[in-house]
PDB file of N, CA and C in Angstrom:
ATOM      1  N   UNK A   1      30.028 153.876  33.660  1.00  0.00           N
ATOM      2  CA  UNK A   1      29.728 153.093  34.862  1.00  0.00           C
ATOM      3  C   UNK A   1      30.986 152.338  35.282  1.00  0.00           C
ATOM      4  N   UNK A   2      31.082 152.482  36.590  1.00  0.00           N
ATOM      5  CA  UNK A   2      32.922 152.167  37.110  1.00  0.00           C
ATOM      6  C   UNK A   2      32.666 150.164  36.926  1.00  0.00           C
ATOM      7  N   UNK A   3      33.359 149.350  36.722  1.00  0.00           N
ATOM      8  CA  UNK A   3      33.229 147.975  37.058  1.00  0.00           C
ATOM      9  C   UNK A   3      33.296 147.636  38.254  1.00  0.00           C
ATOM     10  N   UNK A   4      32.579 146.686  39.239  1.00  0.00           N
ATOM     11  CA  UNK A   4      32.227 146.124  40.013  1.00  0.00           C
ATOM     12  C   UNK A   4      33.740 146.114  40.830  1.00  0.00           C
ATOM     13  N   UNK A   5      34.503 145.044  40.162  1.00  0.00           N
ATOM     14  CA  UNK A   5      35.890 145.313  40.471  1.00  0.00           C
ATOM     15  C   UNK A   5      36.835 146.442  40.863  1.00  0.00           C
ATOM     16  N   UNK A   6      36.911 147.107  39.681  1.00  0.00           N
ATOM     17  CA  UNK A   6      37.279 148.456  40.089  1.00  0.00           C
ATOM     18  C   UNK A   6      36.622 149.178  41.748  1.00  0.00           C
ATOM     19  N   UNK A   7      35.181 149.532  41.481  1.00  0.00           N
ATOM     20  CA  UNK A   7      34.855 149.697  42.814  1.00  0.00           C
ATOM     21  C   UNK A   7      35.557 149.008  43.919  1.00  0.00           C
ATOM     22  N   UNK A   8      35.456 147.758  44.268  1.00  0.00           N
ATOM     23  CA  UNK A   8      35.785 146.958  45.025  1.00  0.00           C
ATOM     24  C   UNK A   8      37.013 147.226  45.536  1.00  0.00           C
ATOM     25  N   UNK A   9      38.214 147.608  44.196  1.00  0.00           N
ATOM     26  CA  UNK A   9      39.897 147.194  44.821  1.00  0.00           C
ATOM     27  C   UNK A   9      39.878 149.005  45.783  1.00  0.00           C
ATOM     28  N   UNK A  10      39.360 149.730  44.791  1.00  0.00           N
ATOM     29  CA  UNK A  10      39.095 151.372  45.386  1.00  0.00           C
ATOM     30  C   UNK A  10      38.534 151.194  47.030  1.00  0.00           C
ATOM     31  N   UNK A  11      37.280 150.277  47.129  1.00  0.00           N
ATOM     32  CA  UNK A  11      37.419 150.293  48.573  1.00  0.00           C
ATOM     33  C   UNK A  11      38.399 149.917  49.281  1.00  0.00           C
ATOM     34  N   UNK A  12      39.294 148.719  48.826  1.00  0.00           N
ATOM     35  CA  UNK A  12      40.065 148.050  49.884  1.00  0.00           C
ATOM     36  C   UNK A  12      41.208 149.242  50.069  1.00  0.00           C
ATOM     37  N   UNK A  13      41.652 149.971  49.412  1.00  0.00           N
ATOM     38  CA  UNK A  13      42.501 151.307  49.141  1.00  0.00           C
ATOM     39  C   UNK A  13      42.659 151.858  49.988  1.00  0.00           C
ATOM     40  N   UNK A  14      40.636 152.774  50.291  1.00  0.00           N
ATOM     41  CA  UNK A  14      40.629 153.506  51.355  1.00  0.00           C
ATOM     42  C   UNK A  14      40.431 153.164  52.480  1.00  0.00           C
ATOM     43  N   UNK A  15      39.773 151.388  52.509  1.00  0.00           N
ATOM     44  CA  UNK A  15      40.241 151.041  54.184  1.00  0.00           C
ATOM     45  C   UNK A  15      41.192 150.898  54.579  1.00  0.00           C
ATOM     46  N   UNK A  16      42.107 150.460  53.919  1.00  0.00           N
ATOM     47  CA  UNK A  16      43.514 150.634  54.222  1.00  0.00           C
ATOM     48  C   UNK A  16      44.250 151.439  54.749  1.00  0.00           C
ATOM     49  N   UNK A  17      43.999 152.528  53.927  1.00  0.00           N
ATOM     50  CA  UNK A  17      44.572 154.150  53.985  1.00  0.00           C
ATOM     51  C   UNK A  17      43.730 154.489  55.252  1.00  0.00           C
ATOM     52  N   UNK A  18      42.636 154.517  55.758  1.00  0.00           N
ATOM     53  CA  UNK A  18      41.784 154.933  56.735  1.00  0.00           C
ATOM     54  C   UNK A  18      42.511 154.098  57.950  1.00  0.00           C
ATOM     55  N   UNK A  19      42.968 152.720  58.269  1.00  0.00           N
ATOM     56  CA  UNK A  19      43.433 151.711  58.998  1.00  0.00           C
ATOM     57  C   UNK A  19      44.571 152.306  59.586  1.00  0.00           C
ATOM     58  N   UNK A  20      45.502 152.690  58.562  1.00  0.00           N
ATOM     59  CA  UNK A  20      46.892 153.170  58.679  1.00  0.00           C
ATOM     60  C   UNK A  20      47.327 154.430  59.078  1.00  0.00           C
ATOM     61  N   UNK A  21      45.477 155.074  59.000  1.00  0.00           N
ATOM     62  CA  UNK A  21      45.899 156.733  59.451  1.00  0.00           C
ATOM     63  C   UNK A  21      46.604 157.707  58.411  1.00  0.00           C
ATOM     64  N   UNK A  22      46.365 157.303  56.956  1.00  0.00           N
ATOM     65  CA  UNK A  22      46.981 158.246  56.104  1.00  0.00           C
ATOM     66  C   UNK A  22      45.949 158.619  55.309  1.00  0.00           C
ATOM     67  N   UNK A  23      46.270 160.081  54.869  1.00  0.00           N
ATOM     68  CA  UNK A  23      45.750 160.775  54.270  1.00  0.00           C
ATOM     69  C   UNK A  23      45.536 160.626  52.814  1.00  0.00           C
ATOM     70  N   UNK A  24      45.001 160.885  51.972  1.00  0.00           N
ATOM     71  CA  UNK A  24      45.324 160.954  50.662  1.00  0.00           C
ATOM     72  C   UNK A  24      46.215 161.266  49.940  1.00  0.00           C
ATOM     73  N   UNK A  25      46.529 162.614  50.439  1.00  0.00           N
ATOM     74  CA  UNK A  25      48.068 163.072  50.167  1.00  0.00           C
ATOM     75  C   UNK A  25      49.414 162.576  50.780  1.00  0.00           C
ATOM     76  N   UNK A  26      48.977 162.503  51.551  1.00  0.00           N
ATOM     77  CA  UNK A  26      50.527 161.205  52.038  1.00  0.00           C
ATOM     78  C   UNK A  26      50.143 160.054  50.977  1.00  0.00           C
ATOM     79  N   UNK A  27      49.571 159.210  50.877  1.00  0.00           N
ATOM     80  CA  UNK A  27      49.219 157.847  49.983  1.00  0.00           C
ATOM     81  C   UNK A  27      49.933 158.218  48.443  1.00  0.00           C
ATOM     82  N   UNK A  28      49.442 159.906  47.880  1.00  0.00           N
ATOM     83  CA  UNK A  28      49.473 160.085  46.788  1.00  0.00           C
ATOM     84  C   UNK A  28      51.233 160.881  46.622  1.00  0.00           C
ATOM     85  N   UNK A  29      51.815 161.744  47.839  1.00  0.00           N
ATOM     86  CA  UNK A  29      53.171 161.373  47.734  1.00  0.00           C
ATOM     87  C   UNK A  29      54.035 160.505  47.712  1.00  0.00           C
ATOM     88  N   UNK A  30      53.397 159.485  48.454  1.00  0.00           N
ATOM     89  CA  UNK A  30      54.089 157.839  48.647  1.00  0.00           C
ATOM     90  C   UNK A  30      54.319 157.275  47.054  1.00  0.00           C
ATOM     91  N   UNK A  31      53.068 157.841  46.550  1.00  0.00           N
ATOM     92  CA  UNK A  31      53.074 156.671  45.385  1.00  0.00           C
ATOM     93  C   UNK A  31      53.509 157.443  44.143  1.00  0.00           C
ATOM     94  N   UNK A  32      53.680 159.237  44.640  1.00  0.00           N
ATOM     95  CA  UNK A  32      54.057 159.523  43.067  1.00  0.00           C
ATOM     96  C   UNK A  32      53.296 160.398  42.138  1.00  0.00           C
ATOM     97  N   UNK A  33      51.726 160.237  42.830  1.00  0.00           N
ATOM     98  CA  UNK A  33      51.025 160.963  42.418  1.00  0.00           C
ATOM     99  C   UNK A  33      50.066 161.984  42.599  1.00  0.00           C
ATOM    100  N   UNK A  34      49.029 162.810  42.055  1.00  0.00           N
ATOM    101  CA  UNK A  34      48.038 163.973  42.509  1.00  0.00           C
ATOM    102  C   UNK A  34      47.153 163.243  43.160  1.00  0.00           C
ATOM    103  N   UNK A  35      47.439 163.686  44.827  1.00  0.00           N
ATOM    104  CA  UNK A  35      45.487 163.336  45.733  1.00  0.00           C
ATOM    105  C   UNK A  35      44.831 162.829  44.618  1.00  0.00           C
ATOM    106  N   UNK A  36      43.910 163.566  43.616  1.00  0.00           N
ATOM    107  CA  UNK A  36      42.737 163.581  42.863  1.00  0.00           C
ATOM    108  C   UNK A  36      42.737 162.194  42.281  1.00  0.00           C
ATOM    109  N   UNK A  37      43.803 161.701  41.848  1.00  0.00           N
ATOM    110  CA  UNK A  37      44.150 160.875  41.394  1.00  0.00           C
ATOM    111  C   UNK A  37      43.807 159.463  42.414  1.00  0.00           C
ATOM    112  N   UNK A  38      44.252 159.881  43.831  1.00  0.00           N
ATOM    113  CA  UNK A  38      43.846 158.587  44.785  1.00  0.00           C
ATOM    114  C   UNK A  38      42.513 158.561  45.254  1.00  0.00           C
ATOM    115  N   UNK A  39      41.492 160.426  44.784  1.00  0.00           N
ATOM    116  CA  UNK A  39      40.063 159.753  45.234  1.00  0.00           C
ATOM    117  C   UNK A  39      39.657 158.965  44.372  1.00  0.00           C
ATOM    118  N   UNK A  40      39.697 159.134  42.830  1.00  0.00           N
ATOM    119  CA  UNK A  40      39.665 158.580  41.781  1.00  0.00           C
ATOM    120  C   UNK A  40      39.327 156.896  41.647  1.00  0.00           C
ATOM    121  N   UNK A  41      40.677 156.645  42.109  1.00  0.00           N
ATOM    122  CA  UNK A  41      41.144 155.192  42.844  1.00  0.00           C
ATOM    123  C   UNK A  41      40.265 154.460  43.306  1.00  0.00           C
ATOM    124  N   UNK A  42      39.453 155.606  44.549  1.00  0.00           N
ATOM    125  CA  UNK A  42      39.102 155.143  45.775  1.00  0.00           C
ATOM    126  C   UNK A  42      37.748 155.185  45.028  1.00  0.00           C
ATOM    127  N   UNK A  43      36.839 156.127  44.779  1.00  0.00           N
ATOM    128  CA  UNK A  43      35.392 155.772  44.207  1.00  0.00           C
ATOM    129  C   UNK A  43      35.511 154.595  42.808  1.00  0.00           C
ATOM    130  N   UNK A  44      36.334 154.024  42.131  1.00  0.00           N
ATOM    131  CA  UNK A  44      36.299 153.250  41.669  1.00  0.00           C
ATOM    132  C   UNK A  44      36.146 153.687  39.953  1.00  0.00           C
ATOM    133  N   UNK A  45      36.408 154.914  39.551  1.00  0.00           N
ATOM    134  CA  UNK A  45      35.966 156.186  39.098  1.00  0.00           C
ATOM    135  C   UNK A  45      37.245 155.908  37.742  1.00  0.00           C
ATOM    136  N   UNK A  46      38.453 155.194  38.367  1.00  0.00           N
ATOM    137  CA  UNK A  46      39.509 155.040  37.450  1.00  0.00           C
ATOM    138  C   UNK A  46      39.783 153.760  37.655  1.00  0.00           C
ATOM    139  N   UNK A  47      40.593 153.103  36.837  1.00  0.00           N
ATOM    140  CA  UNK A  47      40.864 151.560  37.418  1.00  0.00           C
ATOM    141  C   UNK A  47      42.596 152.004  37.552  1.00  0.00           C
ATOM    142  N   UNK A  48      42.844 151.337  38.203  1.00  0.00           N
ATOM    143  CA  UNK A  48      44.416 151.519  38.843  1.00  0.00           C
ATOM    144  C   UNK A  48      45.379 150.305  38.111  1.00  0.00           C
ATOM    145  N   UNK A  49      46.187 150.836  37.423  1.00  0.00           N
ATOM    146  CA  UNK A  49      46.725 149.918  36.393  1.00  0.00           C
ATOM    147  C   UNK A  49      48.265 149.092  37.560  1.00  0.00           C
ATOM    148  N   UNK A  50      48.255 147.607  37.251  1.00  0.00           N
ATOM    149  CA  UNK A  50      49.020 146.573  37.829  1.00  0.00           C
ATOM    150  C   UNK A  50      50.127 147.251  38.661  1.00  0.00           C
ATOM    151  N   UNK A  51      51.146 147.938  38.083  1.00  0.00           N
ATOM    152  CA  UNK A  51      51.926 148.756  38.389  1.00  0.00           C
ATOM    153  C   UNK A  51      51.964 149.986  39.645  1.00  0.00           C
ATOM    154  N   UNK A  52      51.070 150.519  39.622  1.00  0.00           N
ATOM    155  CA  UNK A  52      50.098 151.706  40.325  1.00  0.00           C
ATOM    156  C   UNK A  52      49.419 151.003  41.306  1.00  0.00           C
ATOM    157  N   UNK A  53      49.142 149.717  41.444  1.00  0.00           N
ATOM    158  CA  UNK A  53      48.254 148.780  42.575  1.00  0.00           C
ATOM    159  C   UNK A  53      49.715 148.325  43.480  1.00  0.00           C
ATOM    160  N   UNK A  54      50.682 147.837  42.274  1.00  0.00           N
ATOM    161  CA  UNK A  54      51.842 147.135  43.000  1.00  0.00           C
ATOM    162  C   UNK A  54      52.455 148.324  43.791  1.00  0.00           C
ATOM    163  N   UNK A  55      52.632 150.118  43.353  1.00  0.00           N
ATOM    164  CA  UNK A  55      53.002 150.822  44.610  1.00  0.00           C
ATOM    165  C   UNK A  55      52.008 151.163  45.789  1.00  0.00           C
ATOM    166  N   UNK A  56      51.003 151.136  45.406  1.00  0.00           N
ATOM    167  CA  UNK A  56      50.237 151.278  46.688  1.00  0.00           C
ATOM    168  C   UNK A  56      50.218 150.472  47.581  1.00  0.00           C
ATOM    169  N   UNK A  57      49.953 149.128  47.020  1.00  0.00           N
ATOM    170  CA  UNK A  57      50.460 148.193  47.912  1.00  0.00           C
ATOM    171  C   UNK A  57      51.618 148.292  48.688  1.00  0.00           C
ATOM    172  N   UNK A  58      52.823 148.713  48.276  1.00  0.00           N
ATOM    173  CA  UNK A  58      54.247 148.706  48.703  1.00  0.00           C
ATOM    174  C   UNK A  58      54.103 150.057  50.219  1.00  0.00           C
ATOM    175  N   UNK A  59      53.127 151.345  49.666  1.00  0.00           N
ATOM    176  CA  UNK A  59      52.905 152.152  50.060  1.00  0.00           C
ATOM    177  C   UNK A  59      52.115 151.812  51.411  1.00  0.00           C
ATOM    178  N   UNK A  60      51.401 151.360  51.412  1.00  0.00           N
ATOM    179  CA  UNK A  60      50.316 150.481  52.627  1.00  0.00           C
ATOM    180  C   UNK A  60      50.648 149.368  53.275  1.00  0.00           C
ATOM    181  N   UNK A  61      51.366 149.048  52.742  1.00  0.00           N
ATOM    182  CA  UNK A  61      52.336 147.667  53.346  1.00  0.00           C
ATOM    183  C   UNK A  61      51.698 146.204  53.818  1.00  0.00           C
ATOM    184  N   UNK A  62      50.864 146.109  52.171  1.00  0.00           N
ATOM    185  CA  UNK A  62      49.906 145.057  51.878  1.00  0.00           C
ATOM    186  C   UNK A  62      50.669 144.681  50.597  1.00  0.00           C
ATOM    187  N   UNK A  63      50.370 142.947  50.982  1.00  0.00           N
ATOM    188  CA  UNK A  63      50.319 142.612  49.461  1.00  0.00           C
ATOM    189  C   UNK A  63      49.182 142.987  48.777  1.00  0.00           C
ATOM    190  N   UNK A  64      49.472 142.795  47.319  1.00  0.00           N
ATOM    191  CA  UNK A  64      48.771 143.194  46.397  1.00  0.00           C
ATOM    192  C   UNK A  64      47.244 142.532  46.335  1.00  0.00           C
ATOM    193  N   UNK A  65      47.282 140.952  46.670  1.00  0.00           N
ATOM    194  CA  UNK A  65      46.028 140.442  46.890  1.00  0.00           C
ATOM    195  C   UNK A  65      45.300 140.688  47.627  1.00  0.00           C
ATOM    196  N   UNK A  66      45.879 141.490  48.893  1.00  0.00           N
ATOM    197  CA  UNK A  66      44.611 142.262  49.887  1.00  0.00           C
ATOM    198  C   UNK A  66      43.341 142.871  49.312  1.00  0.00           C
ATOM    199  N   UNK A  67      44.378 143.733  48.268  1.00  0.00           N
ATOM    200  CA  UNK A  67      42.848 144.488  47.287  1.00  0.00           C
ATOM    201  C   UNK A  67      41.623 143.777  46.783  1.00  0.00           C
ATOM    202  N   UNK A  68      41.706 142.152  46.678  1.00  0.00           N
ATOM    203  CA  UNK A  68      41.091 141.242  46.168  1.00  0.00           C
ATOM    204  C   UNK A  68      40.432 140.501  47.188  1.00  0.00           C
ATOM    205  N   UNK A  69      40.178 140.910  48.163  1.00  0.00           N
ATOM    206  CA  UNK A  69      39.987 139.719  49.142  1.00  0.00           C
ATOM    207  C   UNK A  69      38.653 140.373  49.314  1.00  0.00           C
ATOM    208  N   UNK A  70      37.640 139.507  49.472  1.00  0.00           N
ATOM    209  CA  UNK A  70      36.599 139.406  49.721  1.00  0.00           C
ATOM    210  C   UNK A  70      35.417 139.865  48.385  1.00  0.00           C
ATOM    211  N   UNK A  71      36.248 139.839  47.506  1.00  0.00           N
ATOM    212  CA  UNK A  71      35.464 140.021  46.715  1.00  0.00           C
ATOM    213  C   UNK A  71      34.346 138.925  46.032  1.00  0.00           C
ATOM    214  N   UNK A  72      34.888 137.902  46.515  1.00  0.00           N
ATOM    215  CA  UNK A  72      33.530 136.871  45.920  1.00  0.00           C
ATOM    216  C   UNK A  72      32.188 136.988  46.935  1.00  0.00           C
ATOM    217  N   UNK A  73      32.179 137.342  48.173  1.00  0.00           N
ATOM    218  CA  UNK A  73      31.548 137.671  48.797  1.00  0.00           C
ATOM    219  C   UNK A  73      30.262 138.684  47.881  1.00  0.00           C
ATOM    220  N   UNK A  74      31.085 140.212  47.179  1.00  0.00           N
ATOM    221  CA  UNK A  74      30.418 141.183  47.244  1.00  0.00           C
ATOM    222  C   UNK A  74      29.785 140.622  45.768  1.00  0.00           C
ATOM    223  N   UNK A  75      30.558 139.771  45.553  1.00  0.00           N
ATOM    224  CA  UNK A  75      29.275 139.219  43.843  1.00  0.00           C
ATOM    225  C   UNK A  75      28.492 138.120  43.523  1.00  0.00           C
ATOM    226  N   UNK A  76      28.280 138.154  45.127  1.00  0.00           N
ATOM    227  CA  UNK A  76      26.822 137.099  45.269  1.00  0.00           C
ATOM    228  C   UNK A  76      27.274 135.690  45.686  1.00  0.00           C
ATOM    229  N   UNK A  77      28.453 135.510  45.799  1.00  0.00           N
ATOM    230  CA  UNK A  77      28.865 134.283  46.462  1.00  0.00           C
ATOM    231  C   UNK A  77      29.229 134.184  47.416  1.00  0.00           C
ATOM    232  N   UNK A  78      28.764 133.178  48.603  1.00  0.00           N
ATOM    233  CA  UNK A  78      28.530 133.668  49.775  1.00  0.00           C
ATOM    234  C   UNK A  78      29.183 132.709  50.590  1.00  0.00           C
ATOM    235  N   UNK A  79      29.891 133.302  51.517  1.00  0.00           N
ATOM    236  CA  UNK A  79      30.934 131.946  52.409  1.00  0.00           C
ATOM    237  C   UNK A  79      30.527 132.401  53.719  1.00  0.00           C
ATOM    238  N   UNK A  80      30.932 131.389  54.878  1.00  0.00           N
ATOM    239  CA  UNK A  80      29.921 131.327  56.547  1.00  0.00           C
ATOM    240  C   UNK A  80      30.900 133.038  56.435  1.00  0.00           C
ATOM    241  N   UNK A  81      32.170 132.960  56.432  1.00  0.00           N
ATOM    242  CA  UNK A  81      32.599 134.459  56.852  1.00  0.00           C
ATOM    243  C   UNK A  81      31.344 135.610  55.960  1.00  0.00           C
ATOM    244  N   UNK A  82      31.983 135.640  55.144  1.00  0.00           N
ATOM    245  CA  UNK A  82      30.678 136.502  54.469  1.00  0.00           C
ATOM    246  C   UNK A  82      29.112 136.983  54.978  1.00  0.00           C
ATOM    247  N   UNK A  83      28.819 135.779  55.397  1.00  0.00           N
ATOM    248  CA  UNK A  83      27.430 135.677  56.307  1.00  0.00           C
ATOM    249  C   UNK A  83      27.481 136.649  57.471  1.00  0.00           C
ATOM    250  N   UNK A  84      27.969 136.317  58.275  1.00  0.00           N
ATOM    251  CA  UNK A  84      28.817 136.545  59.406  1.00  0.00           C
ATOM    252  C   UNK A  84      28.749 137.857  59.735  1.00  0.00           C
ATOM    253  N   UNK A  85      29.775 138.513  58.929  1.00  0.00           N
ATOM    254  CA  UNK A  85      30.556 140.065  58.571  1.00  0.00           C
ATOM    255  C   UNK A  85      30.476 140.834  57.602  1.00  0.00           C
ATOM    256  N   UNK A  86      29.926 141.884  57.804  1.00  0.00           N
ATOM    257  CA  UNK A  86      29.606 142.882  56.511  1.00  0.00           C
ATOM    258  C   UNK A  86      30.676 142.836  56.252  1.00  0.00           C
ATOM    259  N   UNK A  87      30.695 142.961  54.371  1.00  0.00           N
ATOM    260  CA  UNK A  87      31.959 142.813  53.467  1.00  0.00           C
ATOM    261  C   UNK A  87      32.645 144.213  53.962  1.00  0.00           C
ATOM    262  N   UNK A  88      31.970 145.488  54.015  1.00  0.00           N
ATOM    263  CA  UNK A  88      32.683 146.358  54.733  1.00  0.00           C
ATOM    264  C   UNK A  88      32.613 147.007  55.714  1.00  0.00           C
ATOM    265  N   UNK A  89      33.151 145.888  56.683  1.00  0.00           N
ATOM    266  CA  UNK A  89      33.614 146.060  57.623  1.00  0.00           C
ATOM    267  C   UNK A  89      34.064 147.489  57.950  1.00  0.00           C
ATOM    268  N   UNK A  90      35.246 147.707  57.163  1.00  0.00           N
ATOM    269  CA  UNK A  90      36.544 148.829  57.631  1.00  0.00           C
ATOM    270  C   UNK A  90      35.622 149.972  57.460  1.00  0.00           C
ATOM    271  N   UNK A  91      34.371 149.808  56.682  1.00  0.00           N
ATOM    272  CA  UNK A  91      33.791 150.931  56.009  1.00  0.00           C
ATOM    273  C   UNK A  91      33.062 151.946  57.422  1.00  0.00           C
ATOM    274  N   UNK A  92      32.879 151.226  58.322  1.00  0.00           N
ATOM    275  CA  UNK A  92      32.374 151.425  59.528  1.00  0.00           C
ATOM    276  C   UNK A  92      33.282 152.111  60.344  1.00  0.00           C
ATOM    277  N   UNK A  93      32.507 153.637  60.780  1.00  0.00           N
ATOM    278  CA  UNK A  93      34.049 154.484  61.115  1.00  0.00           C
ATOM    279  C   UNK A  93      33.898 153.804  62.817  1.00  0.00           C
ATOM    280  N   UNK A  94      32.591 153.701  63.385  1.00  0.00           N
ATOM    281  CA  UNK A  94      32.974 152.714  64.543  1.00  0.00           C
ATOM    282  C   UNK A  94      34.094 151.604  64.908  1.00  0.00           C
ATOM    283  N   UNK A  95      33.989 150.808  63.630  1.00  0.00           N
ATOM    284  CA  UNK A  95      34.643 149.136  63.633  1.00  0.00           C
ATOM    285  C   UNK A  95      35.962 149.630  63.459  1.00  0.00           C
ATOM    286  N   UNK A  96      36.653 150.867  62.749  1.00  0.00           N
ATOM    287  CA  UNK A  96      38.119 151.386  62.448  1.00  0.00           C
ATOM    288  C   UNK A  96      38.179 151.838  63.295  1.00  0.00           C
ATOM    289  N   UNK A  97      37.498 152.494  64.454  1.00  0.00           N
ATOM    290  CA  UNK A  97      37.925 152.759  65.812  1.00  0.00           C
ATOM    291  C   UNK A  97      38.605 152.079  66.524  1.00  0.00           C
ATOM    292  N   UNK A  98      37.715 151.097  66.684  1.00  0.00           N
ATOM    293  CA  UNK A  98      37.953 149.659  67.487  1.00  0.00           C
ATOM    294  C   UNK A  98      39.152 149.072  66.694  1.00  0.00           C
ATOM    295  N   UNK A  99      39.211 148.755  66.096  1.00  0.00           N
ATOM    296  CA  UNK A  99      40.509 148.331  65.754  1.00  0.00           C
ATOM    297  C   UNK A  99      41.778 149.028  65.681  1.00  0.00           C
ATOM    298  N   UNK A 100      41.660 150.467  65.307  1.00  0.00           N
ATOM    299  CA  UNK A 100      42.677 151.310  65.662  1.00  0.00           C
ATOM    300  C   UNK A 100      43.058 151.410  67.106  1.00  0.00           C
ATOM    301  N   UNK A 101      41.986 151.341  68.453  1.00  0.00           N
ATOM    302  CA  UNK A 101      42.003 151.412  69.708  1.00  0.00           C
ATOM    303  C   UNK A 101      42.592 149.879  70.291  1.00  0.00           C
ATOM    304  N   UNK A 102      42.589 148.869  69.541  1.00  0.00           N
ATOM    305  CA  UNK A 102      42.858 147.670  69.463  1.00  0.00           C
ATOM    306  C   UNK A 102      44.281 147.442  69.806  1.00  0.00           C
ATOM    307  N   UNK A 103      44.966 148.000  68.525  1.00  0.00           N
ATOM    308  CA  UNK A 103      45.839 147.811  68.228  1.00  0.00           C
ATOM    309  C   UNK A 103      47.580 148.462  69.289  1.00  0.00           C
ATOM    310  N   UNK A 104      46.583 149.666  69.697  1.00  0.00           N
ATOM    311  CA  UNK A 104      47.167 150.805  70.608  1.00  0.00           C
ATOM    312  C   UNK A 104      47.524 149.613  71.952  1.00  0.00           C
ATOM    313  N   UNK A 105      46.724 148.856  72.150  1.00  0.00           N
ATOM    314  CA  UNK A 105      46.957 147.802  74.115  1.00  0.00           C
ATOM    315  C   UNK A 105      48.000 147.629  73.896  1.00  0.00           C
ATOM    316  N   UNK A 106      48.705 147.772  75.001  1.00  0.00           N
ATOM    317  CA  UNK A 106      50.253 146.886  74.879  1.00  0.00           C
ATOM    318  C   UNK A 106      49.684 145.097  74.626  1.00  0.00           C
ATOM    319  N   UNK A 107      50.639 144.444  74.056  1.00  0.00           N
ATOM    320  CA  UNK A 107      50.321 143.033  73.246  1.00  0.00           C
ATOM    321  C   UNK A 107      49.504 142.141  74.129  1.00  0.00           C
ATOM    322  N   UNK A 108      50.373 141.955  75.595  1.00  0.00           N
ATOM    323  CA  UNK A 108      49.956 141.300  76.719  1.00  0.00           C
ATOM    324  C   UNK A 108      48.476 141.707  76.864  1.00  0.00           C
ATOM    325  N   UNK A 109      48.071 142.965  77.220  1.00  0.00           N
ATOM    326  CA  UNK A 109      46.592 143.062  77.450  1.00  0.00           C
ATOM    327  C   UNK A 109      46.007 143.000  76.448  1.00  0.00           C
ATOM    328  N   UNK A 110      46.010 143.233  75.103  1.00  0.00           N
ATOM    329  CA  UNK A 110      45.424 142.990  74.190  1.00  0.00           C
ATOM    330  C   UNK A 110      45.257 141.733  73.453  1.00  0.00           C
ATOM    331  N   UNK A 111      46.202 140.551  73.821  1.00  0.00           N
ATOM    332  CA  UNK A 111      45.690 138.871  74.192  1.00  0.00           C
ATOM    333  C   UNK A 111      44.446 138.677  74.901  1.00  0.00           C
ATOM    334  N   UNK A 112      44.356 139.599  76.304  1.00  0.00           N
ATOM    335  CA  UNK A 112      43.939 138.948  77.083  1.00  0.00           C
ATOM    336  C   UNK A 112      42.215 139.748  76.846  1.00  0.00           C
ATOM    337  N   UNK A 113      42.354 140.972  76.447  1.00  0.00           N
ATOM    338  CA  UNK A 113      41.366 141.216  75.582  1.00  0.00           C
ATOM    339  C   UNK A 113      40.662 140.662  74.582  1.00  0.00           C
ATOM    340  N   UNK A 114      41.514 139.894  73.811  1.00  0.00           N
ATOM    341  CA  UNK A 114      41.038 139.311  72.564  1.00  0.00           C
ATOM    342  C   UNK A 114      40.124 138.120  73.134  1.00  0.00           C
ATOM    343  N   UNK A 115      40.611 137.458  74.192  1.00  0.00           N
ATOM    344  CA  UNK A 115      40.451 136.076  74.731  1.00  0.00           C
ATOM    345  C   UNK A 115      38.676 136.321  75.615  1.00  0.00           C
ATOM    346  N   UNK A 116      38.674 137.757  76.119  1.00  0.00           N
ATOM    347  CA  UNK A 116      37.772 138.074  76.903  1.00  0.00           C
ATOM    348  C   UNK A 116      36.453 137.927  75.439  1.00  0.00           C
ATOM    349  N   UNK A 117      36.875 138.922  74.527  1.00  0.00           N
ATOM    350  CA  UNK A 117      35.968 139.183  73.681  1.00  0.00           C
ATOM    351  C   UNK A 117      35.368 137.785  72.742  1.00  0.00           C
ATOM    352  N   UNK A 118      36.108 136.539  72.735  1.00  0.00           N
ATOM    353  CA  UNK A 118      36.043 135.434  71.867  1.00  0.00           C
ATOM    354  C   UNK A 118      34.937 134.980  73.375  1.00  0.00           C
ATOM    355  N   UNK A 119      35.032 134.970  74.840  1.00  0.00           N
ATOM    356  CA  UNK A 119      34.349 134.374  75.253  1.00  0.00           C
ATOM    357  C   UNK A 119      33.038 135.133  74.897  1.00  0.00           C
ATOM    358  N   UNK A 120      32.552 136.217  75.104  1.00  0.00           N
ATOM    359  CA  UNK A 120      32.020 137.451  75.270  1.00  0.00           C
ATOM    360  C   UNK A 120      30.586 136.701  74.122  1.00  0.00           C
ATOM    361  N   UNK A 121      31.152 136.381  72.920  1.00  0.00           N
ATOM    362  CA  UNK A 121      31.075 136.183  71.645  1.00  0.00           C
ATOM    363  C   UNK A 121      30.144 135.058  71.637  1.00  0.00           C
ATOM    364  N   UNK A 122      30.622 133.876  72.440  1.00  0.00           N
ATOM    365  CA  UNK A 122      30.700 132.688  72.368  1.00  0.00           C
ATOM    366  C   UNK A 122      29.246 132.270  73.467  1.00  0.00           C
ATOM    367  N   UNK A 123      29.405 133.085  74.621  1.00  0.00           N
ATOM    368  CA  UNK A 123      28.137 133.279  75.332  1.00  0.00           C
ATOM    369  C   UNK A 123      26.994 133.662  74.274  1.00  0.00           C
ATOM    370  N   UNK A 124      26.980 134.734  73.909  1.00  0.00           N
ATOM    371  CA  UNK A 124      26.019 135.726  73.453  1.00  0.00           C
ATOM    372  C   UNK A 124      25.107 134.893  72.478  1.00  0.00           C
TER     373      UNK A 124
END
């Protein structure tokens, strides 16, 4: 049975990798090693030793604590964000749309987007 943890850093992996538009095999040339090895990762199936987290990270162009973030959320401790926002988010091939489509606005309209959507929000 994989640890809670393990699962957890494996998701933040493949939202990442899903965010960034890379493949497994790009991730797993980046870092050195066999695909199989990064689904592994990703179902939570292997635990990814300090070293092996610190290139992926380098590889994804996250710090290392990204992998860790939100995890008190997913073990029953619960903060207003938490409430709020499914812990996975990224997991949602909709919500990685939107943010991939996000990201694409030139900066200027995508301020003024952001600003529309906070009112949008704020009505509702």
């Amino acid at each position: 049975m994989a640890h809670p943890v393990d699962v957890h850093v494996g998701k933040r992996i493949r939202h990442r990798r899903w965010l960034v538009g890379m493949t497994q095999q790009q991730l797993a040339e980046r870092v050195g090693i066999k695909f199989q090895q990064i689904q592994k990762y990703e179902t939570g199936a292997n635990r990814v030793s300090a070293s092996r987290l610190w290139d992926i990270a380098d590889a994804l162009d996250v710090p290392v604590s990204f992998f860790f973030e939100g995890i008190e959320a997913e073990n029953g401790e619960t903060t207003e964000t938490a409430e709020s926002i499914p812990a996975d988010i990224l997991g949602d091939k909709e919500a990685l749309d939107l943010v991939r489509s996000y990201y694409a606005i030139p900066e200027n309209q995508r301020r003024r987007l952001f600003e529309l959507a906070r009112v949008l929000s704020d009505v509702a």
